[in-house]
N, C-alpha and C. Protein backbone atom coordinates (compact mmCIF):
# COMPACT_ATOMS: atom_id res chain seq x y z
N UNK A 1 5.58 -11.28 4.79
CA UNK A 1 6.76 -11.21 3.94
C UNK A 1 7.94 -11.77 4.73
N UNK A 2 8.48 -12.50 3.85
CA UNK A 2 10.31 -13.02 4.56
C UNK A 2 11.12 -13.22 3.87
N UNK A 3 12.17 -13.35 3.64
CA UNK A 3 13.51 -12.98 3.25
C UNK A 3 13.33 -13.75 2.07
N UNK A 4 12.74 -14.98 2.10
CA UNK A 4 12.47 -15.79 0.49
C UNK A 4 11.44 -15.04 -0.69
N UNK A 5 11.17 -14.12 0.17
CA UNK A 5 10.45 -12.63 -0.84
C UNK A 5 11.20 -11.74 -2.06
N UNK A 6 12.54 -11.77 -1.23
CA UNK A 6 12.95 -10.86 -2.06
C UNK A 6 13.02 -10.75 -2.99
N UNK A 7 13.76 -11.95 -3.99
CA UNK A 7 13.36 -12.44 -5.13
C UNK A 7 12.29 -11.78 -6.00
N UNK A 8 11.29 -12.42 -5.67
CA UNK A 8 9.98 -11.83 -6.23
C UNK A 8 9.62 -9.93 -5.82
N UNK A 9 9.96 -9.90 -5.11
CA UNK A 9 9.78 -8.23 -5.23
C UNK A 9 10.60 -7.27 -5.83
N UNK A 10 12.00 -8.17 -6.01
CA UNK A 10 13.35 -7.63 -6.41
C UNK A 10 12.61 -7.24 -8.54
N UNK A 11 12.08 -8.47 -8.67
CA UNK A 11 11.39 -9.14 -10.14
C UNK A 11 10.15 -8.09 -10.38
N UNK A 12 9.20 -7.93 -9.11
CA UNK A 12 8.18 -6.91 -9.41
C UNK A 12 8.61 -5.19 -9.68
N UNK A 13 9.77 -5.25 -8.47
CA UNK A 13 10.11 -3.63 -8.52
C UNK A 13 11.16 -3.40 -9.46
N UNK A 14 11.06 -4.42 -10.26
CA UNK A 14 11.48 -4.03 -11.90
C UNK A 14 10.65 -3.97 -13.31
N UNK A 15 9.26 -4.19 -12.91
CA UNK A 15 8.47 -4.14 -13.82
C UNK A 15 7.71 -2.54 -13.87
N UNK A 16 8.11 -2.32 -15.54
CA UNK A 16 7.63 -0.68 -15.41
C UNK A 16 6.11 -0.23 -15.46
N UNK A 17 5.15 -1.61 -14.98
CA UNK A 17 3.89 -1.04 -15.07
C UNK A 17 3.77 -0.67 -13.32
N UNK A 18 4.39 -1.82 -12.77
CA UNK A 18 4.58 -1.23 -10.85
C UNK A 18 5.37 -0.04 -10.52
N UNK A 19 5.87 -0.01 -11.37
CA UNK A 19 7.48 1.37 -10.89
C UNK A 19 6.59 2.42 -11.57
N UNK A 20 5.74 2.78 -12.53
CA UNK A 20 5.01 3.84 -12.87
C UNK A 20 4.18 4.14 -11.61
N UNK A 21 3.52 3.72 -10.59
CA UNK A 21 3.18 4.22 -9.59
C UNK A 21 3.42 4.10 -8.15
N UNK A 22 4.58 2.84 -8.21
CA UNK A 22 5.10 3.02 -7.16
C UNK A 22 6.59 2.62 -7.43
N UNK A 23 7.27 3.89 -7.17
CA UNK A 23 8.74 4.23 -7.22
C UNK A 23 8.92 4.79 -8.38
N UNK A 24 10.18 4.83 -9.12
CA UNK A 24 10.29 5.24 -10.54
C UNK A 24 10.94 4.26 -11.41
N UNK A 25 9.89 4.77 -12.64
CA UNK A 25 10.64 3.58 -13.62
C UNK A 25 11.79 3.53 -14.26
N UNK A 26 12.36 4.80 -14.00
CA UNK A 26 14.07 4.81 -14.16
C UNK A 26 15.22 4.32 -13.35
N UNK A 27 14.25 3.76 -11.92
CA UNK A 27 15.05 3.19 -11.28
C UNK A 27 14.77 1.59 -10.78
N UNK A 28 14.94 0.65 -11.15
CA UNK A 28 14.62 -0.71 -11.12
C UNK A 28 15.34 -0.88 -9.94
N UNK A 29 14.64 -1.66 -8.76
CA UNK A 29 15.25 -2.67 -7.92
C UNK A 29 16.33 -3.37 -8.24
N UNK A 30 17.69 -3.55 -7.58
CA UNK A 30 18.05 -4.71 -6.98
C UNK A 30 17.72 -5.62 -6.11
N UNK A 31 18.34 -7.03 -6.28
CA UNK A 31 17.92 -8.03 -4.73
C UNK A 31 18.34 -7.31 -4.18
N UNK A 32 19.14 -6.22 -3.92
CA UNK A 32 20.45 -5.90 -3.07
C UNK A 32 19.41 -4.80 -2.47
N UNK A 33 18.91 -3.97 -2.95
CA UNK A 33 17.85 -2.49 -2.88
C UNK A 33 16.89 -3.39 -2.05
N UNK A 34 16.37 -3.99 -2.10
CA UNK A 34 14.95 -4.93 -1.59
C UNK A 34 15.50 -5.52 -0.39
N UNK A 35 16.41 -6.08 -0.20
CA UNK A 35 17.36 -6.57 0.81
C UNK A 35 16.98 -5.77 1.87
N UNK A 36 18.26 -4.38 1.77
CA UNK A 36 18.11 -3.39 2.32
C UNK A 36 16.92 -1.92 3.06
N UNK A 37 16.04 -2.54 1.91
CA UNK A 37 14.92 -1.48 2.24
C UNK A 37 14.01 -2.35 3.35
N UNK A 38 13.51 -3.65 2.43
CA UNK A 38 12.75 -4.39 3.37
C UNK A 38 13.21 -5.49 4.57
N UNK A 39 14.63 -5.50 4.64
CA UNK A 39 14.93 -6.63 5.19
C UNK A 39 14.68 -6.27 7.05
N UNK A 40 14.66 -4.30 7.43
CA UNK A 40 14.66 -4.35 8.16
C UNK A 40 13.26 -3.97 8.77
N UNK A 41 12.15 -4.05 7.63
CA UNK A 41 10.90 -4.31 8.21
C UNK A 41 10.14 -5.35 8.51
N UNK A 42 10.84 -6.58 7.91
CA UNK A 42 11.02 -8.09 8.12
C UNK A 42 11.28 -8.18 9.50
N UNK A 43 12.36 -7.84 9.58
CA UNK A 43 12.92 -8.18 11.04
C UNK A 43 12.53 -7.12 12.31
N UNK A 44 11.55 -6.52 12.17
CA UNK A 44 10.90 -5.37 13.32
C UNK A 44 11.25 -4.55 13.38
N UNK A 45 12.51 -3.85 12.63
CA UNK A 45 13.61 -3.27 12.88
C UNK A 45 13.01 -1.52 12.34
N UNK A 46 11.83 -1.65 12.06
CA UNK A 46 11.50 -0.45 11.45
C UNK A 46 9.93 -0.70 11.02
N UNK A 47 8.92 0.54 12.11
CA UNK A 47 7.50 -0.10 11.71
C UNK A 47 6.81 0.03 11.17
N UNK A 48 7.65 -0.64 9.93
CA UNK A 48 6.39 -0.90 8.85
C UNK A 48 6.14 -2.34 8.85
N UNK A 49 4.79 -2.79 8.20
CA UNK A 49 4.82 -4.17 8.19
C UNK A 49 4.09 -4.57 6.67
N UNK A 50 5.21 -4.99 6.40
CA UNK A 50 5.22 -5.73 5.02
C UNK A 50 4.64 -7.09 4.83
N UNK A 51 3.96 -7.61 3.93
CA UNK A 51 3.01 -8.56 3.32
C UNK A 51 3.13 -9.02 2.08
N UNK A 52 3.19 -10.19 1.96
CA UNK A 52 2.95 -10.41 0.37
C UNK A 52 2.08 -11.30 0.12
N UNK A 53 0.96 -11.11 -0.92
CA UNK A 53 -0.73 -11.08 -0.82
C UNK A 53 -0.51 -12.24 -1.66
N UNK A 54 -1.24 -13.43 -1.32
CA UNK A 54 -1.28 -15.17 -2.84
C UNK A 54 -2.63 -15.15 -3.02
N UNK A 55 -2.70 -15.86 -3.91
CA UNK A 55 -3.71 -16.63 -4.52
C UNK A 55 -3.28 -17.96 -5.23
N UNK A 56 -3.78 -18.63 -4.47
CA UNK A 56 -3.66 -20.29 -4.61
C UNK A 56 -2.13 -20.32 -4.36
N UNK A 57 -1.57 -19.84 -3.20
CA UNK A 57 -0.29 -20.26 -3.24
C UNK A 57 0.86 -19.52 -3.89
N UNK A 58 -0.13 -18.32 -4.90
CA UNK A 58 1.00 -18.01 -6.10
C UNK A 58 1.27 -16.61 -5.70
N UNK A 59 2.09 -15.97 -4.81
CA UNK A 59 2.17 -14.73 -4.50
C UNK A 59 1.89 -13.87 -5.97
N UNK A 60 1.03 -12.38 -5.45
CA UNK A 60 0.96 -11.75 -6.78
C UNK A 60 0.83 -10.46 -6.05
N UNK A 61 0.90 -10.15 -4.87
CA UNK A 61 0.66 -8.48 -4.54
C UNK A 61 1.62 -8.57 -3.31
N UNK A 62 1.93 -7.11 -3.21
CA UNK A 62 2.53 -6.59 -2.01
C UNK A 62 1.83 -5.53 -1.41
N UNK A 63 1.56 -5.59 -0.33
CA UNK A 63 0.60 -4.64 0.87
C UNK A 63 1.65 -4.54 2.26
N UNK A 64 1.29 -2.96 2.97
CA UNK A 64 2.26 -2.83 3.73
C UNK A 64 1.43 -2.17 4.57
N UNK A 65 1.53 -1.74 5.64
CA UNK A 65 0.75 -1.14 6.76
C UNK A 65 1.19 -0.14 7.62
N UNK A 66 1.67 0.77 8.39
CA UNK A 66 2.03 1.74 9.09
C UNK A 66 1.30 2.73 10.38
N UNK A 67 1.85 2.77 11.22
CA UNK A 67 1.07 3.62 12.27
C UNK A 67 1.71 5.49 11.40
N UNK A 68 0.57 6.10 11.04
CA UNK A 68 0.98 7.78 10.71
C UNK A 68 1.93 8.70 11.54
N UNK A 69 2.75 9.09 10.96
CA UNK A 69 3.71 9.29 12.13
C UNK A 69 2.89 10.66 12.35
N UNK A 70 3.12 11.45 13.59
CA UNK A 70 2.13 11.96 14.39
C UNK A 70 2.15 13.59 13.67
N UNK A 71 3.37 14.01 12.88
CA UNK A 71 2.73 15.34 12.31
C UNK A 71 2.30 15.28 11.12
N UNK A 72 2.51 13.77 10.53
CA UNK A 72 1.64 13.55 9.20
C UNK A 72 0.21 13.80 9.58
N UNK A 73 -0.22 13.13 10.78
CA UNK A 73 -1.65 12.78 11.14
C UNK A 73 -2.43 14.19 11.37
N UNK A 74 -1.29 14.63 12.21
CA UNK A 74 -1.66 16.25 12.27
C UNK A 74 -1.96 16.93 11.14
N UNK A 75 -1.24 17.14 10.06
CA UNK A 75 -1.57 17.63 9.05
C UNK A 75 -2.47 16.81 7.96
N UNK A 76 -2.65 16.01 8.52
CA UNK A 76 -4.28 15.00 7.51
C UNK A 76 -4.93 15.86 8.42
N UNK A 77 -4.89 16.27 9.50
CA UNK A 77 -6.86 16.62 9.94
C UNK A 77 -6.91 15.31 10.75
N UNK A 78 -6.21 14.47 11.44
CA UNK A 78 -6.50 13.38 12.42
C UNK A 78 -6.56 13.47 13.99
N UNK A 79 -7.46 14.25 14.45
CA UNK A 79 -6.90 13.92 16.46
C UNK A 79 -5.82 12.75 16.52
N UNK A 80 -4.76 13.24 17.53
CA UNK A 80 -3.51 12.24 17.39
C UNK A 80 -4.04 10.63 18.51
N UNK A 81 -5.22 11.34 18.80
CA UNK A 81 -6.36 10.17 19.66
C UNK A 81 -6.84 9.01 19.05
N UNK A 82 -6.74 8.82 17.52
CA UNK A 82 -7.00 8.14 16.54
C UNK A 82 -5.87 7.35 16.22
N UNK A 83 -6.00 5.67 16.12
CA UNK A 83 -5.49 5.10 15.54
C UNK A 83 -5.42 5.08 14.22
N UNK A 84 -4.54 6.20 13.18
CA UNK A 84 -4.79 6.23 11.71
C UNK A 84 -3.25 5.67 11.05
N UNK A 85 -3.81 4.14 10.12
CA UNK A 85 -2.65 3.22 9.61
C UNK A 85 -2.75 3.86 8.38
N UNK A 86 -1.18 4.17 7.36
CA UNK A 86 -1.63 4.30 6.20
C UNK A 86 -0.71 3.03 5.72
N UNK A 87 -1.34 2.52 4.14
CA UNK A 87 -1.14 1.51 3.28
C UNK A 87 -0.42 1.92 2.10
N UNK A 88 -0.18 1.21 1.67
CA UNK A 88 0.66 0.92 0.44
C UNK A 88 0.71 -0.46 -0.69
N UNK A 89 0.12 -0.57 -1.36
CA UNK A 89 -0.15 -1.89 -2.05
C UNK A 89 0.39 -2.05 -3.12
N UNK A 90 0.64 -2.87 -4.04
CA UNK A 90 0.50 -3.11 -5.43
C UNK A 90 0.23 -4.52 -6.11
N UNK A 91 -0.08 -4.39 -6.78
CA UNK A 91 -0.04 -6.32 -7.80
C UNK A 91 0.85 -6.21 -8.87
N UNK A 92 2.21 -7.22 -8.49
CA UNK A 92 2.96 -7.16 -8.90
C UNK A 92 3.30 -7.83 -10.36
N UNK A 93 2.21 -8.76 -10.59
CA UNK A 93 1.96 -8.62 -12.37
C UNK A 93 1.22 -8.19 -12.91
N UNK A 94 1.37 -7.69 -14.06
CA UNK A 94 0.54 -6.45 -14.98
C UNK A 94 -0.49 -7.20 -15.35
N UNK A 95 -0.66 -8.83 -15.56
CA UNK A 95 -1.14 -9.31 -16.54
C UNK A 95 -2.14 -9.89 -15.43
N UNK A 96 -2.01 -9.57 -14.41
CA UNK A 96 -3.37 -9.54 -13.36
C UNK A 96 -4.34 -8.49 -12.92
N UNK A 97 -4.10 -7.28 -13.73
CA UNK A 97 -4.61 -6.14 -13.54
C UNK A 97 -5.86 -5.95 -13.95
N UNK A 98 -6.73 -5.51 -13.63
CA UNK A 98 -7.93 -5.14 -14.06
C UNK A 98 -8.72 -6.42 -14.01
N UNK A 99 -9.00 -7.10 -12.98
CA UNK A 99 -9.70 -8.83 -12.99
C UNK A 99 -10.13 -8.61 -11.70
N UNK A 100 -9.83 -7.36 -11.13
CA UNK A 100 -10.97 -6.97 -9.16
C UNK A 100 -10.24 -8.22 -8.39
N UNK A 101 -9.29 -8.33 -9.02
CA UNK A 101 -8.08 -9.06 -7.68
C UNK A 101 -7.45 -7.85 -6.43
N UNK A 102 -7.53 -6.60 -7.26
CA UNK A 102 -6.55 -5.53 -6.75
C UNK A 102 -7.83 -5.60 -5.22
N UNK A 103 -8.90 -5.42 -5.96
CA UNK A 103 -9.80 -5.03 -4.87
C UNK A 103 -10.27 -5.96 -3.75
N UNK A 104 -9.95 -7.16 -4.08
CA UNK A 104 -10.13 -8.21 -2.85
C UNK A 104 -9.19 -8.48 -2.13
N UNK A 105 -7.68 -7.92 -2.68
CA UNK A 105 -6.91 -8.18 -1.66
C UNK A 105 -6.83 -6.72 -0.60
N UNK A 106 -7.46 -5.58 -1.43
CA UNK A 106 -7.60 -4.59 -0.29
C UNK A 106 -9.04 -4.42 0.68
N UNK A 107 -9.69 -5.39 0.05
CA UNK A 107 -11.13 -5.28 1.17
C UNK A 107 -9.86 -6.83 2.26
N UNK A 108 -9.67 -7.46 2.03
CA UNK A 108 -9.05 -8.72 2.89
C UNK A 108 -7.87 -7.91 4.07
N UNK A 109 -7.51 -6.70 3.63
CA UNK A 109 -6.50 -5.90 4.25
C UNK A 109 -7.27 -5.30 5.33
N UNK A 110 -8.17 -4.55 4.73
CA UNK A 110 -9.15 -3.23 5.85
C UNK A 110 -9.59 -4.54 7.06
N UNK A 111 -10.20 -5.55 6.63
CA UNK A 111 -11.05 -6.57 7.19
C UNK A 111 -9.24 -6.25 8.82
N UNK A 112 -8.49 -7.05 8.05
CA UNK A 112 -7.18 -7.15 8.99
C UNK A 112 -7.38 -5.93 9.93
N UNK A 113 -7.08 -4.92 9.05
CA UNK A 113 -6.77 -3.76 10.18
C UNK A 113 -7.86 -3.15 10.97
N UNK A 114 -8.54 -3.15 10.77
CA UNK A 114 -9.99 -2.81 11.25
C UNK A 114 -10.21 -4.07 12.22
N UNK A 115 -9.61 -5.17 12.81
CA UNK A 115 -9.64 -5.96 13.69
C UNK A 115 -8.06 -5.12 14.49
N UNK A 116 -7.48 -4.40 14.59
CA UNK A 116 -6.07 -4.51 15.25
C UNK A 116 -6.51 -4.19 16.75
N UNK A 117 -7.09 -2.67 16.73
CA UNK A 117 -8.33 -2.73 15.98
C UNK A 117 -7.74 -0.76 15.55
N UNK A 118 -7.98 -0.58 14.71
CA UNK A 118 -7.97 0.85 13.76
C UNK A 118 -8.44 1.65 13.45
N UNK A 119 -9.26 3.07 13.69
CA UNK A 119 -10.16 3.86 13.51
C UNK A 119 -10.34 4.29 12.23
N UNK A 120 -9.16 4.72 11.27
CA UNK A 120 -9.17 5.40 10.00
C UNK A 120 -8.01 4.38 9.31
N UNK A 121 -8.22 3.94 8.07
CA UNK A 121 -7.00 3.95 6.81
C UNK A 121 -6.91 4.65 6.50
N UNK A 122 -5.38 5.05 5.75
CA UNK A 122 -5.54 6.72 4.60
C UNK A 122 -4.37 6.21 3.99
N UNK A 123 -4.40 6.23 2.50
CA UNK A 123 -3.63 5.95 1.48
C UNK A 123 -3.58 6.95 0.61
N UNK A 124 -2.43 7.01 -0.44
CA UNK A 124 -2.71 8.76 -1.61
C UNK A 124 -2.25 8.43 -2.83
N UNK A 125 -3.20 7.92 -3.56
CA UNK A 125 -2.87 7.53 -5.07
C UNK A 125 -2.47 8.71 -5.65
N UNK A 126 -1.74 8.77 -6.66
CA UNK A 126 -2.02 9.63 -7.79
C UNK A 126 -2.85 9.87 -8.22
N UNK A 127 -3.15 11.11 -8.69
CA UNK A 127 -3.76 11.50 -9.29
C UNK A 127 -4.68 11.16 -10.74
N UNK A 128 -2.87 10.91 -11.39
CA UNK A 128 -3.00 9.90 -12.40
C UNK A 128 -3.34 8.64 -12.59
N UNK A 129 -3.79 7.93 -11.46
CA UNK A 129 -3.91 6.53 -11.35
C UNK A 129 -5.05 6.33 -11.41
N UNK A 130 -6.14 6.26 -12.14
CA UNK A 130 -7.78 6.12 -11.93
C UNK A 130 -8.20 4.58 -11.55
N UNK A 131 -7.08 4.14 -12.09
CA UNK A 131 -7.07 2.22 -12.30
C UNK A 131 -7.08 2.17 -10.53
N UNK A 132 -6.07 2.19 -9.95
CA UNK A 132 -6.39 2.44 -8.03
C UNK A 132 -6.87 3.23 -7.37
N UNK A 133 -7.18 4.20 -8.02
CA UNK A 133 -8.56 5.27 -7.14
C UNK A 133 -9.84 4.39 -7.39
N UNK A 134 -10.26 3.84 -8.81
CA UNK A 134 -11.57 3.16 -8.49
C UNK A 134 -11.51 2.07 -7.82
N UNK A 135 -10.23 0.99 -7.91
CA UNK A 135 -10.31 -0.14 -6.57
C UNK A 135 -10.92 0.57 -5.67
N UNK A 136 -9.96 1.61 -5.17
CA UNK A 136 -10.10 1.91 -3.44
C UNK A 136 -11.37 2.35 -2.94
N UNK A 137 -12.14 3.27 -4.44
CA UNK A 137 -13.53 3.27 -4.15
C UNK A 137 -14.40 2.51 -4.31
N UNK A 138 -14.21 1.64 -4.88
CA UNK A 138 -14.99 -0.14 -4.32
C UNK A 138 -15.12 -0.65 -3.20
N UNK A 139 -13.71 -0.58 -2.19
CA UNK A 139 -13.60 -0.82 -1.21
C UNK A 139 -14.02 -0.05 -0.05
N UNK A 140 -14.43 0.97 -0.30
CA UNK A 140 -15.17 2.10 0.54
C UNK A 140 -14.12 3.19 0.94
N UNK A 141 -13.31 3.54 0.12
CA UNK A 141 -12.47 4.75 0.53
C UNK A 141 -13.03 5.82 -0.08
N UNK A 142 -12.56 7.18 0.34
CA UNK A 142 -13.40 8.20 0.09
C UNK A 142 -12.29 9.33 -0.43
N UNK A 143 -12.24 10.39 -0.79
CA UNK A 143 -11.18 11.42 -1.73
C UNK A 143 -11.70 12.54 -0.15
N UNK A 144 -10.30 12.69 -0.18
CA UNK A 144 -10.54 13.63 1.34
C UNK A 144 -10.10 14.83 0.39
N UNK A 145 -8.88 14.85 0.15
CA UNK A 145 -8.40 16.29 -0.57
C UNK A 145 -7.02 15.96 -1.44
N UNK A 146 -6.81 16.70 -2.42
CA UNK A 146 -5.49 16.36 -3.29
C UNK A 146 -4.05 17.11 -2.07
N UNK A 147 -3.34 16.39 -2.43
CA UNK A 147 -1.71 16.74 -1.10
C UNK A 147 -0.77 16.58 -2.79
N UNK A 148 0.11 17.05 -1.62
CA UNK A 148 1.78 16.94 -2.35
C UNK A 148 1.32 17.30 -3.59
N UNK A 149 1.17 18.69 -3.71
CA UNK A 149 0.79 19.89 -4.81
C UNK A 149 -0.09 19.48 -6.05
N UNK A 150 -1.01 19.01 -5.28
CA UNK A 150 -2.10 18.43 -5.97
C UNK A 150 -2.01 17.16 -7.03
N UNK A 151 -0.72 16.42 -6.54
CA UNK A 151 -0.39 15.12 -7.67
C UNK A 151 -1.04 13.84 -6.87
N UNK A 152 -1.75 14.27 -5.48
CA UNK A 152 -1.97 12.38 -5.21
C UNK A 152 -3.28 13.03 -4.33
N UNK A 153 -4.43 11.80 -4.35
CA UNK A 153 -4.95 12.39 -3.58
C UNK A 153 -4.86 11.78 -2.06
N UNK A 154 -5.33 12.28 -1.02
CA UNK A 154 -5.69 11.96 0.05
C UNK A 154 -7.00 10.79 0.35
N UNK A 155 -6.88 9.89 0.74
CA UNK A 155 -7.64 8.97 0.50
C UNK A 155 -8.33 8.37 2.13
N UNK A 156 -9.48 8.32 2.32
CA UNK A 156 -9.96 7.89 3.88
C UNK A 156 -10.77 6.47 3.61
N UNK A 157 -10.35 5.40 4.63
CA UNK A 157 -11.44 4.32 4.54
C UNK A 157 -11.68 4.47 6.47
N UNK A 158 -12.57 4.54 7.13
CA UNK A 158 -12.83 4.34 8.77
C UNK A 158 -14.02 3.67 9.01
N UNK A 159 -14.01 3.21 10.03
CA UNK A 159 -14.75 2.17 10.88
C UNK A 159 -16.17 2.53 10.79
N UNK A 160 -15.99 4.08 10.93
CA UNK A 160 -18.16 4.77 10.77
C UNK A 160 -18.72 4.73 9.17
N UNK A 161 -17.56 4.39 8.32
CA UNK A 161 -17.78 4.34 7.03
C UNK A 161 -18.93 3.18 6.92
């Protein structure tokens, strides 16, 4: 991802089929919001690391990556001995949904991190989201336990998988 992103994410994180599961759909992006949120994970300035996923050239997803900060990991159930990244994805047009694009750009992700090299992924869909719980179980993630009062679940993909 780089600053000629924003644009397009500013455009996605205004569409209310992406803002229904990631962020809220009462609150639409600005360039100005996107600027600010991502400009300083662009620039190292904060470690997350942001991505934006193409096909043929034509950006259509956003994927992000993270080291668990250490009492999250603790409270997943992770020895802090473990390299555990969690993710964040979406495909930012609706009208690409459901065509197992979602799922090749997250097997193309694990492939990445699982070279860094990474012991565990852990991501936490909603509950409500069956449309990205079955990607992720395509991709070999597994339902560890429901968190955050049972609205998302806990989600594991690792290396012994």
């Amino acid at each position: 991802m780089n600053e000629e992103d924003f644009s397009i994410m500013a455009k996605w994180l205004s569409t209310r089929e992406v803002l229904e599961f990631y962020g809220d759909v009462n609150s639409p992006f600005t360039i100005q919001q996107v600027k600010q949120k991502y400009g300083p994970r662009i620039q190292g300035q904060v470690a997350v690391h942001p991505y934006i996923a193409e096909r043929n050239g034509i950006p259509f997803g956003f994927m992000q990556h993270y080291q668990l900060a250490k009492e999250v990991q603790v409270d997943y159930g992770y020895p802090l001995v473990l390299n555990v990244q969690g993710i964040d994805q979406f495909i930012g047009n609706p009208a690409l949904f459901n065509q197992g694009i979602g799922t090749l750009m997250v097997k193309s992700f694990l492939d990445y991190l699982m070279d860094l090299p990474t012991d565990t992924v852990v991501l936490d869909p909603e509950v409500s989201n069956p449309r990205a719980i079955r990607c992720y179980e395509k991709c070999g993630f597994v339902k560890v336990r429901k968190i955050n009062g049972g609205k998302k679940w806990l989600m594991e993909f690792s290396n012994s998988q």
